[in-house]
C-alpha atoms as a PDB file:
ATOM      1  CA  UNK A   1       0.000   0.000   0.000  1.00  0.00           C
ATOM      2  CA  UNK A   2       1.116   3.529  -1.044  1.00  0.00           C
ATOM      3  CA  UNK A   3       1.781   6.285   1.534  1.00  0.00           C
ATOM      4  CA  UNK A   4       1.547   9.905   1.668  1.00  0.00           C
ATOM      5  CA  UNK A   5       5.529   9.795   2.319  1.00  0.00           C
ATOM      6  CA  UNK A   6       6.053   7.496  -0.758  1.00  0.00           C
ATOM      7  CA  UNK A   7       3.431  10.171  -2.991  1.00  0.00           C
ATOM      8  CA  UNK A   8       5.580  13.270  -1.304  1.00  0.00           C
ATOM      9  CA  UNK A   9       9.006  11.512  -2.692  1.00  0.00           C
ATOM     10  CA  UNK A  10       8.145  10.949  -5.799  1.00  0.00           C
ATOM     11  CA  UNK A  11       8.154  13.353  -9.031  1.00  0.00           C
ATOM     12  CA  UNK A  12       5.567  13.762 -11.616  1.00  0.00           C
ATOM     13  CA  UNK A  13       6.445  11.787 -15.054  1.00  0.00           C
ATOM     14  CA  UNK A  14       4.983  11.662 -18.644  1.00  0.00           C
ATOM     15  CA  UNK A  15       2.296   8.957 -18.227  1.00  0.00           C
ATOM     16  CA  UNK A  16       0.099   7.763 -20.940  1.00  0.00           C
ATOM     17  CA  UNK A  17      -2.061   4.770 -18.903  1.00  0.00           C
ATOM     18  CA  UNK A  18      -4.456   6.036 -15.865  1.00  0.00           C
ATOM     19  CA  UNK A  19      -4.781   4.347 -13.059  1.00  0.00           C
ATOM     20  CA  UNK A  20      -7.115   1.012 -12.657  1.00  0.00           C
ATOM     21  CA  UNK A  21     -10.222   1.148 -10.114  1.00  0.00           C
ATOM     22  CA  UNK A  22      -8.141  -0.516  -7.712  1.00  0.00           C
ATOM     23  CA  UNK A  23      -5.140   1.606  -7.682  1.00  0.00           C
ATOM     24  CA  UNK A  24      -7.527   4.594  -7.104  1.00  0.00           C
ATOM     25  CA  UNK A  25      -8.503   3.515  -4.512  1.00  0.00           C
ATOM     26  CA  UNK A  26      -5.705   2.420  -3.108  1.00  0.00           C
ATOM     27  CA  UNK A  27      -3.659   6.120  -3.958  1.00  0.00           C
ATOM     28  CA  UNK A  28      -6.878   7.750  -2.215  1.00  0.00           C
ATOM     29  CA  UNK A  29      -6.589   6.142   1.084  1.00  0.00           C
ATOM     30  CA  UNK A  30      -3.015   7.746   1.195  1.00  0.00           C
ATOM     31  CA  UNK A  31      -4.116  10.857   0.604  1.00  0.00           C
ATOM     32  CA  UNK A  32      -6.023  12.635   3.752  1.00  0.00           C
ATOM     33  CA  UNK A  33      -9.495  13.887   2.748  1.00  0.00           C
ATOM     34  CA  UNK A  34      -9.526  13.608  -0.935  1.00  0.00           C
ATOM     35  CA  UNK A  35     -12.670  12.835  -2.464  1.00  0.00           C
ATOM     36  CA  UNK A  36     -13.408  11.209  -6.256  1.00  0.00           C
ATOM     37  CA  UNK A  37     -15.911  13.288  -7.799  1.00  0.00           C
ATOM     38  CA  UNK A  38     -16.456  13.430 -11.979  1.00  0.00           C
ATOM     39  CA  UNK A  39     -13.638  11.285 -12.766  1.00  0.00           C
ATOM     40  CA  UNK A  40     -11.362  13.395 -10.600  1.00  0.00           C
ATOM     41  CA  UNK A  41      -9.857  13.490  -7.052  1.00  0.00           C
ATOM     42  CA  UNK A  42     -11.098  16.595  -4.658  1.00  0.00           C
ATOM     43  CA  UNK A  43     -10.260  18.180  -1.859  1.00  0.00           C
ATOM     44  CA  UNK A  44     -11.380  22.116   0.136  1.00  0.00           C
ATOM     45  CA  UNK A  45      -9.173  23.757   1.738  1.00  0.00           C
ATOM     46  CA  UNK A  46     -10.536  26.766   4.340  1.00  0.00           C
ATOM     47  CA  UNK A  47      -8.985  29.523   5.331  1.00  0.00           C
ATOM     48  CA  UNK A  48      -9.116  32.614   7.473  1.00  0.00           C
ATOM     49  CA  UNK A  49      -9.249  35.128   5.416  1.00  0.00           C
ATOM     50  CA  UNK A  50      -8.972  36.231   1.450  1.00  0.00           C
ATOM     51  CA  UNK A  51      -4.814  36.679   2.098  1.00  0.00           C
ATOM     52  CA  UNK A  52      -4.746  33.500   3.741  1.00  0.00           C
ATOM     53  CA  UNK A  53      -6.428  31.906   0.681  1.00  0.00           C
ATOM     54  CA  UNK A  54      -4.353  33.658  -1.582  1.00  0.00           C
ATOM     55  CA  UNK A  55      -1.146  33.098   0.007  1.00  0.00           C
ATOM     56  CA  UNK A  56      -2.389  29.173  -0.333  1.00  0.00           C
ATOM     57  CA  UNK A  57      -2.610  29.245  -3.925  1.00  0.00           C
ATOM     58  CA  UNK A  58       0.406  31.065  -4.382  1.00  0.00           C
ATOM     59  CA  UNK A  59       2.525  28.511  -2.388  1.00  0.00           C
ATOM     60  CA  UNK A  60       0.673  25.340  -4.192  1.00  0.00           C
ATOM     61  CA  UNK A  61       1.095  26.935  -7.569  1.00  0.00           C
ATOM     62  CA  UNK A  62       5.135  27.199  -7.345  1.00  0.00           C
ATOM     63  CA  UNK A  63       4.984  23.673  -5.915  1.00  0.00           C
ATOM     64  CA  UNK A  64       3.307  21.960  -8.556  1.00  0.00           C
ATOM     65  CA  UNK A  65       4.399  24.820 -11.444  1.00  0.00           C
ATOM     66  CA  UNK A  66       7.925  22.185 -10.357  1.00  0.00           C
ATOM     67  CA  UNK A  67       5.690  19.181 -11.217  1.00  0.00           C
ATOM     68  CA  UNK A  68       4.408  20.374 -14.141  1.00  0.00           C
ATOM     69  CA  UNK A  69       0.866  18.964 -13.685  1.00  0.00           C
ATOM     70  CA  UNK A  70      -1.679  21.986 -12.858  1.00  0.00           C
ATOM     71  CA  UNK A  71      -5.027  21.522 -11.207  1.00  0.00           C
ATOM     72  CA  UNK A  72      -8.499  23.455 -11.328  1.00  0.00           C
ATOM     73  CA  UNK A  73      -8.805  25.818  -8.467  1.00  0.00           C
ATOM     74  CA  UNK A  74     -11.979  27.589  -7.443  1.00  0.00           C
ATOM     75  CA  UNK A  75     -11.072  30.522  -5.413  1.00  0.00           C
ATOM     76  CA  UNK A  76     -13.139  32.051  -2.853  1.00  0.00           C
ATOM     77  CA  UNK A  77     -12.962  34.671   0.159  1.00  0.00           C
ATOM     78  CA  UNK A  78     -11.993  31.547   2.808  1.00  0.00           C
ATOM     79  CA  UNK A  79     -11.602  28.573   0.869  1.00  0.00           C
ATOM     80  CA  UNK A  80      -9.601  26.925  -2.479  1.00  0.00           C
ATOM     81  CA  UNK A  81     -11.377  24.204  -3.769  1.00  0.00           C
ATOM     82  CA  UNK A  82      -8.440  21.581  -5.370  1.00  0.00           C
ATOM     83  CA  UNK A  83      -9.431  18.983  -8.654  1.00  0.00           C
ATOM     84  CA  UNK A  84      -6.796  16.918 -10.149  1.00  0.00           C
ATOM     85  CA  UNK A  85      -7.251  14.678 -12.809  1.00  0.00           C
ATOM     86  CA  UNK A  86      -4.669  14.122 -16.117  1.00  0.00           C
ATOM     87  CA  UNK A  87      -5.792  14.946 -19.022  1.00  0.00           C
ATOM     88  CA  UNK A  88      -3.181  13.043 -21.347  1.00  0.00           C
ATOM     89  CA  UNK A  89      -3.477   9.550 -19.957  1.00  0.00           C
ATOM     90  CA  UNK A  90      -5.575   6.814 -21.775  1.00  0.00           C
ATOM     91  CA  UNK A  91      -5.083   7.523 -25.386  1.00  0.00           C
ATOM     92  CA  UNK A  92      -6.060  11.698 -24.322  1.00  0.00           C
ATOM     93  CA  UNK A  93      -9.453  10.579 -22.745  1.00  0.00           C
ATOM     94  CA  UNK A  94      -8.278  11.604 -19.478  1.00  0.00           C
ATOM     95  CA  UNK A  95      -8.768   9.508 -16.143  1.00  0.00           C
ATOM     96  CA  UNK A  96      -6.665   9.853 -12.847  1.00  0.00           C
ATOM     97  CA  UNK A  97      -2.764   9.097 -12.647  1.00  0.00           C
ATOM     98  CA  UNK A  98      -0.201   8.222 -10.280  1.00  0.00           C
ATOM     99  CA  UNK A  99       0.829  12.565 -11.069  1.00  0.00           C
ATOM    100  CA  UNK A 100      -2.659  13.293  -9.819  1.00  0.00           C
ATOM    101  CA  UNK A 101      -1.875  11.507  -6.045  1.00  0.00           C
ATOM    102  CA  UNK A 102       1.577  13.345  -5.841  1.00  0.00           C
ATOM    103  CA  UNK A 103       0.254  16.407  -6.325  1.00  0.00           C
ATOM    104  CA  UNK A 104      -2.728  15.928  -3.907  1.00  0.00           C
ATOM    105  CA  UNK A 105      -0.051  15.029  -0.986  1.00  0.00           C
ATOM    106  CA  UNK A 106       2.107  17.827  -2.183  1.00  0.00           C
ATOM    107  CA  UNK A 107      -0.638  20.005  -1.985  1.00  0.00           C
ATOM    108  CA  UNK A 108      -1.616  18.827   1.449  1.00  0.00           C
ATOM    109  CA  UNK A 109       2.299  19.452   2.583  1.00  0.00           C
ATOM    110  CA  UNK A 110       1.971  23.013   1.847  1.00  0.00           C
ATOM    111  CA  UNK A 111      -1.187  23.394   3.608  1.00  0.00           C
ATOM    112  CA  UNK A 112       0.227  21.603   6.813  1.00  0.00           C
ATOM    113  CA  UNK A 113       3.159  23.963   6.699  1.00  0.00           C
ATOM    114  CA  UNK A 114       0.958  26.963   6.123  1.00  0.00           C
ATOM    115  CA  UNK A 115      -1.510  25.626   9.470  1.00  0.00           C
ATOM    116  CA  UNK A 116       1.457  25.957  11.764  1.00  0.00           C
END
């Protein structure tokens, strides 16, 4: 079984197969909170304050900018709203990756760092 850690270690690559059922769920119980919704994996974030929220999605976007392998944000007064998925996997149908899981515990990292 995958852990956050392992996800947190590892570096996004060029993938072209998604992940099975299995290994969805599997990635998802590593990841703390994340939810698949549409095809995708989820997660809200609250905050304070608009700075707060903005200093958020500053910090996650020069993390994963490094990954290459951007998510849609919704942006809000208190809260970011987080939705992987990759979009060049399965023949460019889309589905969820390994990438997508990295990024979610990434993205988790900076938001335990910014709690503190």
């Amino acid at each position: 079984m995958v852990t956050a850690t392992e996800l947190l270690n590892k570096k996004c690559r060029h993938l072209e197969t998604g992940l099975t059922d299995n290994e969805i769920k599997e990635q998802l119980a590593a990841v703390d909170d994340w939810a698949l919704e549409d095809g995708k994996i989820v997660k809200s974030y609250s905050f304070k304050n608009y700075y707060e929220t903005l200093a958020f999605v500053n910090a996650i976007a020069y993390v994963i900018h490094a990954e290459d392998h951007h998510p849609e944000l919704a942006v809000t007064y208190n809260r970011c709203v987080v939705k992987f998925d990759t979009h060049s996997v399965n023949g460019g149908r889309g589905g969820l990756s390994e990438n997508d899981f990295i990024c979610a515990a990434k993205v988790d990292a900076v938001f335990q760092q910014a709690a503190r």
